[in-house]
C-alpha atoms as a PDB file:
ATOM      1  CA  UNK A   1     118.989  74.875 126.957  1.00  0.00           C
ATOM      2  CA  UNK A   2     119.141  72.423 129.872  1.00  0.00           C
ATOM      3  CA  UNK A   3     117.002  69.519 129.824  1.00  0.00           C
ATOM      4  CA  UNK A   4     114.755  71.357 132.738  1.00  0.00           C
ATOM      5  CA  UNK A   5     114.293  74.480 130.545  1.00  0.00           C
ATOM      6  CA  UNK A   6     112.864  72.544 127.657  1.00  0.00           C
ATOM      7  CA  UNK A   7     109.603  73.957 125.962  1.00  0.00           C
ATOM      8  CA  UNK A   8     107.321  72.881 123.455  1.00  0.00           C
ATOM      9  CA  UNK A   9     106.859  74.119 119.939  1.00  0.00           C
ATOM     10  CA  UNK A  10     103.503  76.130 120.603  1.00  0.00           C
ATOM     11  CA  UNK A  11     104.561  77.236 123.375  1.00  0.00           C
ATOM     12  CA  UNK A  12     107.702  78.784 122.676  1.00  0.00           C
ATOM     13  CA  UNK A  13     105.621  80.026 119.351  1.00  0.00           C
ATOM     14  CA  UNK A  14     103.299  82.318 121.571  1.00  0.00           C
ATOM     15  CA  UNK A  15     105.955  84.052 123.412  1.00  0.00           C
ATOM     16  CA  UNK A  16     107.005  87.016 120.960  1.00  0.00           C
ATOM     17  CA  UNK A  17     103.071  87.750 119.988  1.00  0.00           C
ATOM     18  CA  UNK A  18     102.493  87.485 123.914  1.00  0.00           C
ATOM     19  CA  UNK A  19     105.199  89.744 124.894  1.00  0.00           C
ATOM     20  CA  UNK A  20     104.426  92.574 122.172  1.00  0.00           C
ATOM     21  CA  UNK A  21     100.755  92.340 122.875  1.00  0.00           C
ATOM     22  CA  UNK A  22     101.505  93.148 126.332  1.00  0.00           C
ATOM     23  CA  UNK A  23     102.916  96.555 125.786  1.00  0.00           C
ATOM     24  CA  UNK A  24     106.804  95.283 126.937  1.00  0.00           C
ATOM     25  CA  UNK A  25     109.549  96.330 124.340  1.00  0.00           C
ATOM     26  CA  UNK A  26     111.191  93.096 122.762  1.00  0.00           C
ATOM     27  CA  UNK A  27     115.003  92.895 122.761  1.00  0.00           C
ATOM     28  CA  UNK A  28     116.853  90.726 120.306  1.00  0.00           C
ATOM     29  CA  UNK A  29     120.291  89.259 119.400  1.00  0.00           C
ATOM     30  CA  UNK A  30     121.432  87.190 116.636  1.00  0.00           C
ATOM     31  CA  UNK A  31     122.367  83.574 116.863  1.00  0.00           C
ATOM     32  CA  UNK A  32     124.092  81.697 114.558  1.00  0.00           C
ATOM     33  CA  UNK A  33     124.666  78.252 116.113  1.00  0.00           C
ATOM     34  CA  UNK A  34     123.815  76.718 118.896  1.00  0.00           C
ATOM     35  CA  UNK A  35     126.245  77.556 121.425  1.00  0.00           C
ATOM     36  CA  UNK A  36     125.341  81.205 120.252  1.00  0.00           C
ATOM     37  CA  UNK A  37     122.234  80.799 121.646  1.00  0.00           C
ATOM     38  CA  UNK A  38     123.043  78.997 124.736  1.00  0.00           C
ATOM     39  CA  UNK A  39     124.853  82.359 125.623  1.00  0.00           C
ATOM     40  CA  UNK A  40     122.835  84.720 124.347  1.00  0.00           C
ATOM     41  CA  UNK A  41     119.881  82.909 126.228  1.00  0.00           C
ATOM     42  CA  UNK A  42     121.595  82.993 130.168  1.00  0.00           C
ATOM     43  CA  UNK A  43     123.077  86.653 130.006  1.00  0.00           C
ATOM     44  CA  UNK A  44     121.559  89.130 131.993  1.00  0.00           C
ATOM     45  CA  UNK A  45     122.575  92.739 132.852  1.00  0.00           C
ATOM     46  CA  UNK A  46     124.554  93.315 136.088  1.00  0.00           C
ATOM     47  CA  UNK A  47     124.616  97.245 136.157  1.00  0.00           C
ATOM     48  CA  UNK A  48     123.016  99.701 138.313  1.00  0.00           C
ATOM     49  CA  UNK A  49     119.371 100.170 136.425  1.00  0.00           C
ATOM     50  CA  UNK A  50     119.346  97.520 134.499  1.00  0.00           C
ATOM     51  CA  UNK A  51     120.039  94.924 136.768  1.00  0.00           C
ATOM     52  CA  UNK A  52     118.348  91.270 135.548  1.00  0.00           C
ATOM     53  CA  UNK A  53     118.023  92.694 131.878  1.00  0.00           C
ATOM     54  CA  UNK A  54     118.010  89.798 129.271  1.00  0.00           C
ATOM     55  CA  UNK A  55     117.482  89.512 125.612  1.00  0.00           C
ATOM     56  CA  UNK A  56     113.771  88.414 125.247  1.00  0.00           C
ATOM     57  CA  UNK A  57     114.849  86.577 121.765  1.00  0.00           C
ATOM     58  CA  UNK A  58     116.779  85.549 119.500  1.00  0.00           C
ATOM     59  CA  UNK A  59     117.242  86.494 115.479  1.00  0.00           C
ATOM     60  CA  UNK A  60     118.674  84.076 112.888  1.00  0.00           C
ATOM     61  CA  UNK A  61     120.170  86.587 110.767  1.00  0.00           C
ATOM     62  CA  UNK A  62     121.203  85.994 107.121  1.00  0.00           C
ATOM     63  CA  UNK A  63     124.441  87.413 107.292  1.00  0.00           C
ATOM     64  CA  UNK A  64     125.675  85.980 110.536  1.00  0.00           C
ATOM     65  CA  UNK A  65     124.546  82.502 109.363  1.00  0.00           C
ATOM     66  CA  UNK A  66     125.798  82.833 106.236  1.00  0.00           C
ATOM     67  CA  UNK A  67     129.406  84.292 107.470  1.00  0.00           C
ATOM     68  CA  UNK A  68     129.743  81.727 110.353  1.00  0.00           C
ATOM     69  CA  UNK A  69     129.695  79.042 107.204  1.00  0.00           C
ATOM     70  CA  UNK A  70     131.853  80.983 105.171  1.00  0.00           C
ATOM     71  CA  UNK A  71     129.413  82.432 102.742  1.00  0.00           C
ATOM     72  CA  UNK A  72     128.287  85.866 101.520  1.00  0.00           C
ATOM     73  CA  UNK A  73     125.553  87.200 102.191  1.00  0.00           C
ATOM     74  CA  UNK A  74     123.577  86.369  99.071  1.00  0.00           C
ATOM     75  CA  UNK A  75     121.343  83.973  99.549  1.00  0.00           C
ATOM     76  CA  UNK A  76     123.550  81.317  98.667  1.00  0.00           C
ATOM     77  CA  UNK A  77     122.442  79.349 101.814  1.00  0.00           C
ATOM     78  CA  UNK A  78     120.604  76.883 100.895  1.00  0.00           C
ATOM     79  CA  UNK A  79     116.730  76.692 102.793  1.00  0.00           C
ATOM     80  CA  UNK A  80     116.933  73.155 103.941  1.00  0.00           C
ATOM     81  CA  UNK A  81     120.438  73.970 105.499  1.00  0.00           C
ATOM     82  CA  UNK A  82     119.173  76.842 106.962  1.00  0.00           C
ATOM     83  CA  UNK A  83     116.194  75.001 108.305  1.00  0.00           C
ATOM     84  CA  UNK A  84     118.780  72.729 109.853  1.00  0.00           C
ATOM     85  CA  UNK A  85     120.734  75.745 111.558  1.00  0.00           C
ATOM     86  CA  UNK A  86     116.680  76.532 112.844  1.00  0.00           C
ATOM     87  CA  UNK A  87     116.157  73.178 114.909  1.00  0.00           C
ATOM     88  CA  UNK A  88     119.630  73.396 116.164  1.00  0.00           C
ATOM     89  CA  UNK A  89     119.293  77.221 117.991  1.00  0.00           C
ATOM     90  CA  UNK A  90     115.282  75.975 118.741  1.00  0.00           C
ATOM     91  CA  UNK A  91     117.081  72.682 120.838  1.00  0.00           C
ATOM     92  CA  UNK A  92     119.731  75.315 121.991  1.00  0.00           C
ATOM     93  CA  UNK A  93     117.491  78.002 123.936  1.00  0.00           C
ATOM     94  CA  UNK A  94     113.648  78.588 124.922  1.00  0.00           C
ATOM     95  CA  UNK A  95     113.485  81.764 123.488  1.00  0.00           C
ATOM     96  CA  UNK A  96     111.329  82.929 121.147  1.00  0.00           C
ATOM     97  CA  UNK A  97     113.243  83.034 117.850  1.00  0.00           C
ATOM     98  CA  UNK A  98     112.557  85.930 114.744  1.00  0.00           C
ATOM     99  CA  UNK A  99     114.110  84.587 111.550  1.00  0.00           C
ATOM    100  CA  UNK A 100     115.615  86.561 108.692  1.00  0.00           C
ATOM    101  CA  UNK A 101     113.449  85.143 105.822  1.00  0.00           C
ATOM    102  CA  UNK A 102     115.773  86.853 102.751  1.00  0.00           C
ATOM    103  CA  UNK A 103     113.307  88.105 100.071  1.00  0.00           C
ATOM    104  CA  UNK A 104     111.256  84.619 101.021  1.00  0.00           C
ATOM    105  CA  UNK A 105     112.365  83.691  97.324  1.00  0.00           C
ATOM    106  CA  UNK A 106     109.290  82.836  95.148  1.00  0.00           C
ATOM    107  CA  UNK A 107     105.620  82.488  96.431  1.00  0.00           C
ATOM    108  CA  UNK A 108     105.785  78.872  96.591  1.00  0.00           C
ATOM    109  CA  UNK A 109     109.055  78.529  98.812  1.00  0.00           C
ATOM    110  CA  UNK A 110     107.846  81.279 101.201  1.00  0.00           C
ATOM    111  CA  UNK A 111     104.420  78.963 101.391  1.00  0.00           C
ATOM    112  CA  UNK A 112     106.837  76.045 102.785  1.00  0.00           C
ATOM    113  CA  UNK A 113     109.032  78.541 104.795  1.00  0.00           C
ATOM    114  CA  UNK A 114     105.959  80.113 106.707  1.00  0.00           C
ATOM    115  CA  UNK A 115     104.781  76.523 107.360  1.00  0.00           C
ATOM    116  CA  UNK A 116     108.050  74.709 108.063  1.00  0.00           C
ATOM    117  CA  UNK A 117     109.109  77.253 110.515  1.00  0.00           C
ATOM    118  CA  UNK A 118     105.677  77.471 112.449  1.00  0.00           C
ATOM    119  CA  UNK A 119     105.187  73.536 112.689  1.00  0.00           C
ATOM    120  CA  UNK A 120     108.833  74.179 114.417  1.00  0.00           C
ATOM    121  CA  UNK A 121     107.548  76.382 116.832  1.00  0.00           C
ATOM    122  CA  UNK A 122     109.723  79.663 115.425  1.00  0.00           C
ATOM    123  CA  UNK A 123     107.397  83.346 116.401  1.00  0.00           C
ATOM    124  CA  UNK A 124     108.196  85.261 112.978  1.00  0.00           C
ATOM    125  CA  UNK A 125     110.026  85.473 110.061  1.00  0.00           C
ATOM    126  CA  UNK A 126     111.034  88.673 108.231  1.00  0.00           C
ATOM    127  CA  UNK A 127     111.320  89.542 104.544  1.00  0.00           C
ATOM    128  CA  UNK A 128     112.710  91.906 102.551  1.00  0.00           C
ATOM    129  CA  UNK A 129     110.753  94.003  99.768  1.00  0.00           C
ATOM    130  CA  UNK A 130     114.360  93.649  97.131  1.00  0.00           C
ATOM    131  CA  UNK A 131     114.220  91.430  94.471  1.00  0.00           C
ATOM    132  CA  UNK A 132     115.927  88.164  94.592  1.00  0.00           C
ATOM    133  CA  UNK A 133     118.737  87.768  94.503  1.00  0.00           C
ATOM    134  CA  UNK A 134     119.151  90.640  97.514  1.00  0.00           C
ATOM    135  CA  UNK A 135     122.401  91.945  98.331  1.00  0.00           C
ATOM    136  CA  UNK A 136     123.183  92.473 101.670  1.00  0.00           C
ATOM    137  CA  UNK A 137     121.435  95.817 102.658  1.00  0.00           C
ATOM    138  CA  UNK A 138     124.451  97.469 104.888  1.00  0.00           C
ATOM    139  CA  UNK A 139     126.943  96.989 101.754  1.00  0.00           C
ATOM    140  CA  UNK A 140     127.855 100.433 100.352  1.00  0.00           C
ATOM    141  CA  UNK A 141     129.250  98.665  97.189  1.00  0.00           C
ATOM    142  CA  UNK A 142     125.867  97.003  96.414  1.00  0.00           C
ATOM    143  CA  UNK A 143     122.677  98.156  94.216  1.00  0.00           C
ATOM    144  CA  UNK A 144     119.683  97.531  96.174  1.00  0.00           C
ATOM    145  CA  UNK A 145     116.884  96.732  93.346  1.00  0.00           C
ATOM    146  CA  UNK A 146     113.090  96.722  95.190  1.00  0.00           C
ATOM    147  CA  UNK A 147     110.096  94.540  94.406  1.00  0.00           C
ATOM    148  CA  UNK A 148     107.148  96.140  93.087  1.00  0.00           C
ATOM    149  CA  UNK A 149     104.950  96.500  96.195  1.00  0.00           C
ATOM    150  CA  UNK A 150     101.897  94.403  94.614  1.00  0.00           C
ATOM    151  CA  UNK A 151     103.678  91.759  93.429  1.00  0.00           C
ATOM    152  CA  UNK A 152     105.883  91.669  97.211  1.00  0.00           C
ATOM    153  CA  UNK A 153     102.320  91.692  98.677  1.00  0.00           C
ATOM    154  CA  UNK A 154     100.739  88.378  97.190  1.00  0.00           C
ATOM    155  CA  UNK A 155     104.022  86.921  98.759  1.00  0.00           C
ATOM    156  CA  UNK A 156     102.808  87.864 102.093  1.00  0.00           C
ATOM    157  CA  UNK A 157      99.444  87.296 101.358  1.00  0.00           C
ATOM    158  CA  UNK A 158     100.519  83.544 100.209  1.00  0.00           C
ATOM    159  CA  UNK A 159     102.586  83.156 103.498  1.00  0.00           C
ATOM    160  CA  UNK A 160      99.743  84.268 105.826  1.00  0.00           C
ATOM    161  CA  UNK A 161      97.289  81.735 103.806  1.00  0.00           C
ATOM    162  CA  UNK A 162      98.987  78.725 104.511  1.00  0.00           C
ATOM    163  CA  UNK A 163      99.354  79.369 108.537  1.00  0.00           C
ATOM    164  CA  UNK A 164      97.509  77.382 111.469  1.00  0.00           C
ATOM    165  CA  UNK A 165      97.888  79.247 114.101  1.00  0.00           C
ATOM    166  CA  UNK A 166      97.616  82.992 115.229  1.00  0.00           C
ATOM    167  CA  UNK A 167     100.933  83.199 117.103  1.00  0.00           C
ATOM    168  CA  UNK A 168     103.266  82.805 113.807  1.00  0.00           C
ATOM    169  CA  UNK A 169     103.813  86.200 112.403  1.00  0.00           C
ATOM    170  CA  UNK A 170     105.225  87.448 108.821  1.00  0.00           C
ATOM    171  CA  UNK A 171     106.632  90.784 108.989  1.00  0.00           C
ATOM    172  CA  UNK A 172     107.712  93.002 105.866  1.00  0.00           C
ATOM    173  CA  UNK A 173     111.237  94.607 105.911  1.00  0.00           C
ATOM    174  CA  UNK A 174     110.791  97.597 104.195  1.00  0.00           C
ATOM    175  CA  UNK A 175     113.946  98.705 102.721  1.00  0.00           C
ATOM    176  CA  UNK A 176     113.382 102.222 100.874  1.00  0.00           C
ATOM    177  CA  UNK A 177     115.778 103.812 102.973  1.00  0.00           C
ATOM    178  CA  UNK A 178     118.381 101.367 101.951  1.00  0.00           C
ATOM    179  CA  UNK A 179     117.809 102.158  98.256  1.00  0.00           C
ATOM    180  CA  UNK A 180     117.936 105.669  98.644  1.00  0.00           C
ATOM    181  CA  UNK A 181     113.832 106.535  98.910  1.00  0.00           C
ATOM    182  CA  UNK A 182     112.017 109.261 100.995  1.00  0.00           C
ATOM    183  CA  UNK A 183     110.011 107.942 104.145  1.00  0.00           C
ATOM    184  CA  UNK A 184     106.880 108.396 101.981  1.00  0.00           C
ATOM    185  CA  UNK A 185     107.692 105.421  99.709  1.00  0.00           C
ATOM    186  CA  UNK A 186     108.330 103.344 102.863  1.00  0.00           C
ATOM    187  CA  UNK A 187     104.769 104.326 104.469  1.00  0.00           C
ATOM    188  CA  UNK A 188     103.380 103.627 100.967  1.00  0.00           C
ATOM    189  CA  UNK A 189     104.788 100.066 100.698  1.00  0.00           C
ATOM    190  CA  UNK A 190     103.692  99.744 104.567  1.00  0.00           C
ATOM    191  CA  UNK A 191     100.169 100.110 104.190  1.00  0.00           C
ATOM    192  CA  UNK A 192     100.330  97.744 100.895  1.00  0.00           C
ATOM    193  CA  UNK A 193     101.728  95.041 102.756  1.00  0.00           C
ATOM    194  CA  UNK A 194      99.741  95.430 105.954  1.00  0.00           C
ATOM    195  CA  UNK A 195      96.754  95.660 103.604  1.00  0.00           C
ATOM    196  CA  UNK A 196      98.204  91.987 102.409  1.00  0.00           C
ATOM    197  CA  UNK A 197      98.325  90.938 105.842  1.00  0.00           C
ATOM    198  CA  UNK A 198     101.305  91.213 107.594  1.00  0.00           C
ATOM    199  CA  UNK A 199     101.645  91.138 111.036  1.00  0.00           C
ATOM    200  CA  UNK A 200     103.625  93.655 111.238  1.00  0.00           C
ATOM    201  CA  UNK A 201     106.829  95.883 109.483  1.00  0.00           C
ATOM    202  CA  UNK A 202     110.801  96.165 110.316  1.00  0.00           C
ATOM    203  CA  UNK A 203     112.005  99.883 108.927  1.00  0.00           C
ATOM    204  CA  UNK A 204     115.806  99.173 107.966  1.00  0.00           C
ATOM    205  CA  UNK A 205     118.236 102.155 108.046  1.00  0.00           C
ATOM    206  CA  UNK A 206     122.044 102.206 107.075  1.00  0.00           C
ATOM    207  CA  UNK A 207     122.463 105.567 108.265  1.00  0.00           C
ATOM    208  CA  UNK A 208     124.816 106.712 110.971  1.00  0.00           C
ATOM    209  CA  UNK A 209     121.404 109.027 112.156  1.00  0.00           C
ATOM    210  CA  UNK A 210     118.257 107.516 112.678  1.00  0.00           C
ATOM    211  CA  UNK A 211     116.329 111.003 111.107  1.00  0.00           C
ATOM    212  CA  UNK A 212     114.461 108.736 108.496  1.00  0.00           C
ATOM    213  CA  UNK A 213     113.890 105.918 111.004  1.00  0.00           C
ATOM    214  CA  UNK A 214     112.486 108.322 113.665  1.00  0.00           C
ATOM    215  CA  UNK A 215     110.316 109.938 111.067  1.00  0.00           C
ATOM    216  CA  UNK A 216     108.593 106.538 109.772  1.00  0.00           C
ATOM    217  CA  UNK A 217     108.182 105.304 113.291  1.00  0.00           C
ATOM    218  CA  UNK A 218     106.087 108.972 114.275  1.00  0.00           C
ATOM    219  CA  UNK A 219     104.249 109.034 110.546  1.00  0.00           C
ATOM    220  CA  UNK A 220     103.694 105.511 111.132  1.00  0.00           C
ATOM    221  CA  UNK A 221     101.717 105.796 114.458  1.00  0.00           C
ATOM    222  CA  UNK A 222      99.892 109.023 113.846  1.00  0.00           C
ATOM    223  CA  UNK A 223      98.340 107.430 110.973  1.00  0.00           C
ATOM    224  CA  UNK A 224      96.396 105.163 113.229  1.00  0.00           C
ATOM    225  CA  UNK A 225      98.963 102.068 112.477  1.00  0.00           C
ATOM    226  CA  UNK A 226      98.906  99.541 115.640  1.00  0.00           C
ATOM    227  CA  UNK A 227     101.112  96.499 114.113  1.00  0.00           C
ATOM    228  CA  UNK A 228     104.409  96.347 115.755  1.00  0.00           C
ATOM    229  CA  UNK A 229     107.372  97.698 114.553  1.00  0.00           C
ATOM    230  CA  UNK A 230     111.083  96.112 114.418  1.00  0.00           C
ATOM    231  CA  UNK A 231     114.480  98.314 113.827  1.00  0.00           C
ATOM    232  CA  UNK A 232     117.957  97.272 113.474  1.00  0.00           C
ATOM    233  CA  UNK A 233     119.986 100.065 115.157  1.00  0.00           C
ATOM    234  CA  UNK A 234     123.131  98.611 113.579  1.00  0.00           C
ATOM    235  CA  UNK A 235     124.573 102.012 112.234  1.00  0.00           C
ATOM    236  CA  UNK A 236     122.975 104.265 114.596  1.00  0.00           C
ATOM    237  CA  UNK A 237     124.198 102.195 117.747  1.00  0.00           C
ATOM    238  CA  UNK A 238     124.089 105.407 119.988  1.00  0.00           C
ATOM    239  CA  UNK A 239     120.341 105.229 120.347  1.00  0.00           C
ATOM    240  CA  UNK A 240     119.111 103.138 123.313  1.00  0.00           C
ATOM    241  CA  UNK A 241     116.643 100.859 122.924  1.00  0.00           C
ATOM    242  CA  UNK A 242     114.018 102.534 124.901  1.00  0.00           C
ATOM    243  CA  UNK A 243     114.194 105.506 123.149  1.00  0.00           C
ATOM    244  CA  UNK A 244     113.091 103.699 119.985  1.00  0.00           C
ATOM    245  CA  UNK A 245     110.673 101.889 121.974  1.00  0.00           C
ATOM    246  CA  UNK A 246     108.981 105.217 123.591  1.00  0.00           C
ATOM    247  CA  UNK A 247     109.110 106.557 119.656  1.00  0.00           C
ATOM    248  CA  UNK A 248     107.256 103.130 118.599  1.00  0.00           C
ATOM    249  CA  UNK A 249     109.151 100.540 118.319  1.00  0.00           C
ATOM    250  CA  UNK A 250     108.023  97.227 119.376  1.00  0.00           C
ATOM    251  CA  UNK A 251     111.497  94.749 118.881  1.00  0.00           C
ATOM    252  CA  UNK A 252     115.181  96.190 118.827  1.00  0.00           C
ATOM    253  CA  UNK A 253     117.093  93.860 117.212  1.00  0.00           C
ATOM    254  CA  UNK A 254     121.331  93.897 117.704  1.00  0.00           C
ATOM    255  CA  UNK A 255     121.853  91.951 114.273  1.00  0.00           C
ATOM    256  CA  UNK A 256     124.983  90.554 113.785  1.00  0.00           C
ATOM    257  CA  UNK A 257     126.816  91.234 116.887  1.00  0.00           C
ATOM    258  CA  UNK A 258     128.225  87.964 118.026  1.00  0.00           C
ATOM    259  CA  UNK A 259     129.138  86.697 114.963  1.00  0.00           C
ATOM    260  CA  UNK A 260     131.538  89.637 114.675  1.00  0.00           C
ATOM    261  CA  UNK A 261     132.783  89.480 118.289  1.00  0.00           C
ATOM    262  CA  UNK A 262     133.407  85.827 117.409  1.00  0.00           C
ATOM    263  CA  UNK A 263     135.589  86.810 114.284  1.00  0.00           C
ATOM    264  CA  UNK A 264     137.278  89.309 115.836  1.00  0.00           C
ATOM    265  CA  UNK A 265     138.202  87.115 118.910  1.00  0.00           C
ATOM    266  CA  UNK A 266     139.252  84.441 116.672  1.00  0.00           C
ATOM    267  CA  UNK A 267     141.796  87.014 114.865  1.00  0.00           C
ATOM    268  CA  UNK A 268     143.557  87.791 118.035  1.00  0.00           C
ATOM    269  CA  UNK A 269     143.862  84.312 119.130  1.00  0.00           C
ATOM    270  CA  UNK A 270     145.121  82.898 116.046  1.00  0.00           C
ATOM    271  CA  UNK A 271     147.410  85.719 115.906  1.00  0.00           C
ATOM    272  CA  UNK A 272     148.623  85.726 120.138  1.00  0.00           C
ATOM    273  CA  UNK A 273     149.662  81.964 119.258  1.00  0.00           C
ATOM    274  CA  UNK A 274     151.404  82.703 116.065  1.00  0.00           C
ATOM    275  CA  UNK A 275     153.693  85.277 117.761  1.00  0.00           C
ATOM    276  CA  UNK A 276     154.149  83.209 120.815  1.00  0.00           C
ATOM    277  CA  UNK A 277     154.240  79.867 119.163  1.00  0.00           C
ATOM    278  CA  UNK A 278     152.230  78.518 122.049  1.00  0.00           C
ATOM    279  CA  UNK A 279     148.833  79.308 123.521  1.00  0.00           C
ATOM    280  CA  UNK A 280     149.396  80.691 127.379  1.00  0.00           C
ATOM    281  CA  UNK A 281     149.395  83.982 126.059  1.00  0.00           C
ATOM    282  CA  UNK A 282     145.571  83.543 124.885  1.00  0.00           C
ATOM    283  CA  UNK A 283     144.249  82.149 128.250  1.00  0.00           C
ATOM    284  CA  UNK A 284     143.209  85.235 129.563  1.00  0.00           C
ATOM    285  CA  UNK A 285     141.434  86.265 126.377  1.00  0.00           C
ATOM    286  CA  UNK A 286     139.341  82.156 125.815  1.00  0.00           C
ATOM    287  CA  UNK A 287     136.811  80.643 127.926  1.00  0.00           C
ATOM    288  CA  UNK A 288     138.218  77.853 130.019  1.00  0.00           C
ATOM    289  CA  UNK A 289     137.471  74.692 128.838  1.00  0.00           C
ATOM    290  CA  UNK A 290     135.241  73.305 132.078  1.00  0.00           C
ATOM    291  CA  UNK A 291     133.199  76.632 130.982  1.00  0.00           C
ATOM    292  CA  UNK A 292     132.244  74.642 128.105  1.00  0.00           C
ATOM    293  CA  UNK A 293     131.566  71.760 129.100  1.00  0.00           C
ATOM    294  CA  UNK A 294     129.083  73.555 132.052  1.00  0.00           C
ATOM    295  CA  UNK A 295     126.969  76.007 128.739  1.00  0.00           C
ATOM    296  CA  UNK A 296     126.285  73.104 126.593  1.00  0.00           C
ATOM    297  CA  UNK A 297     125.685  70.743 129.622  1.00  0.00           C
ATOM    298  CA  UNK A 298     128.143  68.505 129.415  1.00  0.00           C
ATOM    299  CA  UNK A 299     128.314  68.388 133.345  1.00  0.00           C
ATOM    300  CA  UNK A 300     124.569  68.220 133.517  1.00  0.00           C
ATOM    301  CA  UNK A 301     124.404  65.216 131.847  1.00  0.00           C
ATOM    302  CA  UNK A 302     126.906  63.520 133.651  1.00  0.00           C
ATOM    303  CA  UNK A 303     124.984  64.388 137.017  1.00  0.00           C
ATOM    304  CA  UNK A 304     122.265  62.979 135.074  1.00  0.00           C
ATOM    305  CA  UNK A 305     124.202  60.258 134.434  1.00  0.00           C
ATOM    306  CA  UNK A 306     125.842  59.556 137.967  1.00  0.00           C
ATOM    307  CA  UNK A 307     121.812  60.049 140.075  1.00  0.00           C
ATOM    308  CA  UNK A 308     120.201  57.190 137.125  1.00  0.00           C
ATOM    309  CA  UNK A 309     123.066  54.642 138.317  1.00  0.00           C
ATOM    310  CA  UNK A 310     122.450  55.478 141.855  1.00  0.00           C
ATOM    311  CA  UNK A 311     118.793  54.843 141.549  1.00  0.00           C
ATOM    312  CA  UNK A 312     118.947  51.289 140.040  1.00  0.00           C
END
């Protein structure tokens, strides 16, 4: 974010709930550090059609900020690291940002998440109806052990109690489909936490078809259900995102996408100037330096710089 595209806490806050309110599909991408964001924030779509098409936010996902620090996906981050990794993407870009909340560990922490991350000026945090400690929820090799639904909704409940403002918003991952449970068990737990007050629901799918997720999305609306809707089309990445938007979705999320285009990129450079013993080979495939220096405004800053000593 360049000094002239700063924004203020509540009023990068409002965004999301303004955006969804207004009947416009939400896209997300992950961020895990700040020059993440910075990237994320100024791309826009060049093709015929979609011409000008951005990413409306950003998502702090658990497992991209816990990979990018070399950690699994367990939370093993620790909150008031995490909260640091927050401010740093919020100075970064003026987008609204969704964070992945975990299983908002006990009642208490969530309490001091909800209200440390809406003081900040974050739009929403997510959790997940497992039982701490979660395991990461695309892992084939994990057991994926849910909360009982009452006890997951006085979390929510105690998150929603301690908020100031309407623009923050708690939303309830429901993950039945991860742990192997019909559509009916995720509408169940949906209208328990709704009941509990949140804002709104994310249905999570590991499935290479998005049968179950297209089924909860329909059930969902045709039982009268207004709150907005997130999915995660990580495994079925064939479905555009206005096709789950004109089944009900309200935010498409891509989840973990730069972190892994960051790992694999670092893999081949690491590996061009091992072969090569030098780095000429990797030019082609790295971002010239001055490229740098102009996304985190290095260069703005020294314009800055040069127009304050011409004014004295």
């Amino acid at each position: 974010m360049t000094m002239a595209h700063r924004i203020l806490p509540e009023t990068r806050r409002a965004q999301l709930r303004q955006r969804i309110e207004s009947g416009n599909l939400v896209r997300a991408i992950e961020a895990h550090s700040g020059i993440s964001a910075l990237v994320s924030s100024e791309m826009t779509s060049t093709e015929n059609g979609s011409a000008g098409r951005c990413f409306d936010a950003l998502w702090l996902s658990s497992l991209s900020s816990s990979a990018a620090r070399g950690l699994p996906d367990m939370e093993l981050y620790a909150l008031e690291r995490r909260l640091e990794l927050i401010e740093e993407i919020l100075r970064a870009s003026a987008k609204p940002l969704i964070v992945d909340g975990d299983t908002g560990g006990d009642e208490a922490a969530f309490e001091y998440l909800c209200a440390h991350l809406e003081v900040a000026g974050v739009s929403a945090v997510v959790i997940e109806d497992k039982q701490h400690p979660k395991r990461n929820s695309l892992s084939s090799k994990s057991s994926h052990v849910l909360e009982d639904p009452a006890v997951f909704g006085r979390k929510i409940r105690r998150g929603r109690d301690v908020l100031l403002s309407s623009d923050f918003m708690i939303f309830a991952r429901l993950e039945s489909l991860i742990a192997g449970e019909a559509v009916d068990d995720a509408l169940r737990r949906a209208a328990i936490y709704i009941e509990h007050g949140a804002h709104g629901v994310m249905i999570h799918s590991k499935d290479r078809k998005p049968d179950g997720v297209f089924e909860f999305l329909e059930r969902f609306r045709a039982a009268g259900f207004g709150q907005p809707v997130i999915c995660v089309p990580t495994t079925y990445n064939d479905i555009p995102a206005e096709e789950l938007s004109s089944r009900g979705a309200s935010i498409v999320i891509h989840a973990n996408h730069l972190l892994r285009a960051a790992h694999l990129a670092m893999q081949q450079v690491c590996r061009s100037i091992l072969d090569n013993d030098r780095s000429l080979e990797a030019d082609n495939v790295i971002s010239p330096v001055a490229e740098i220096f102009r996304v985190v405004g290095y260069d703005a800053a020294l314009e800055r710089e040069s127009q304050s000593l011409i004014n004295r």
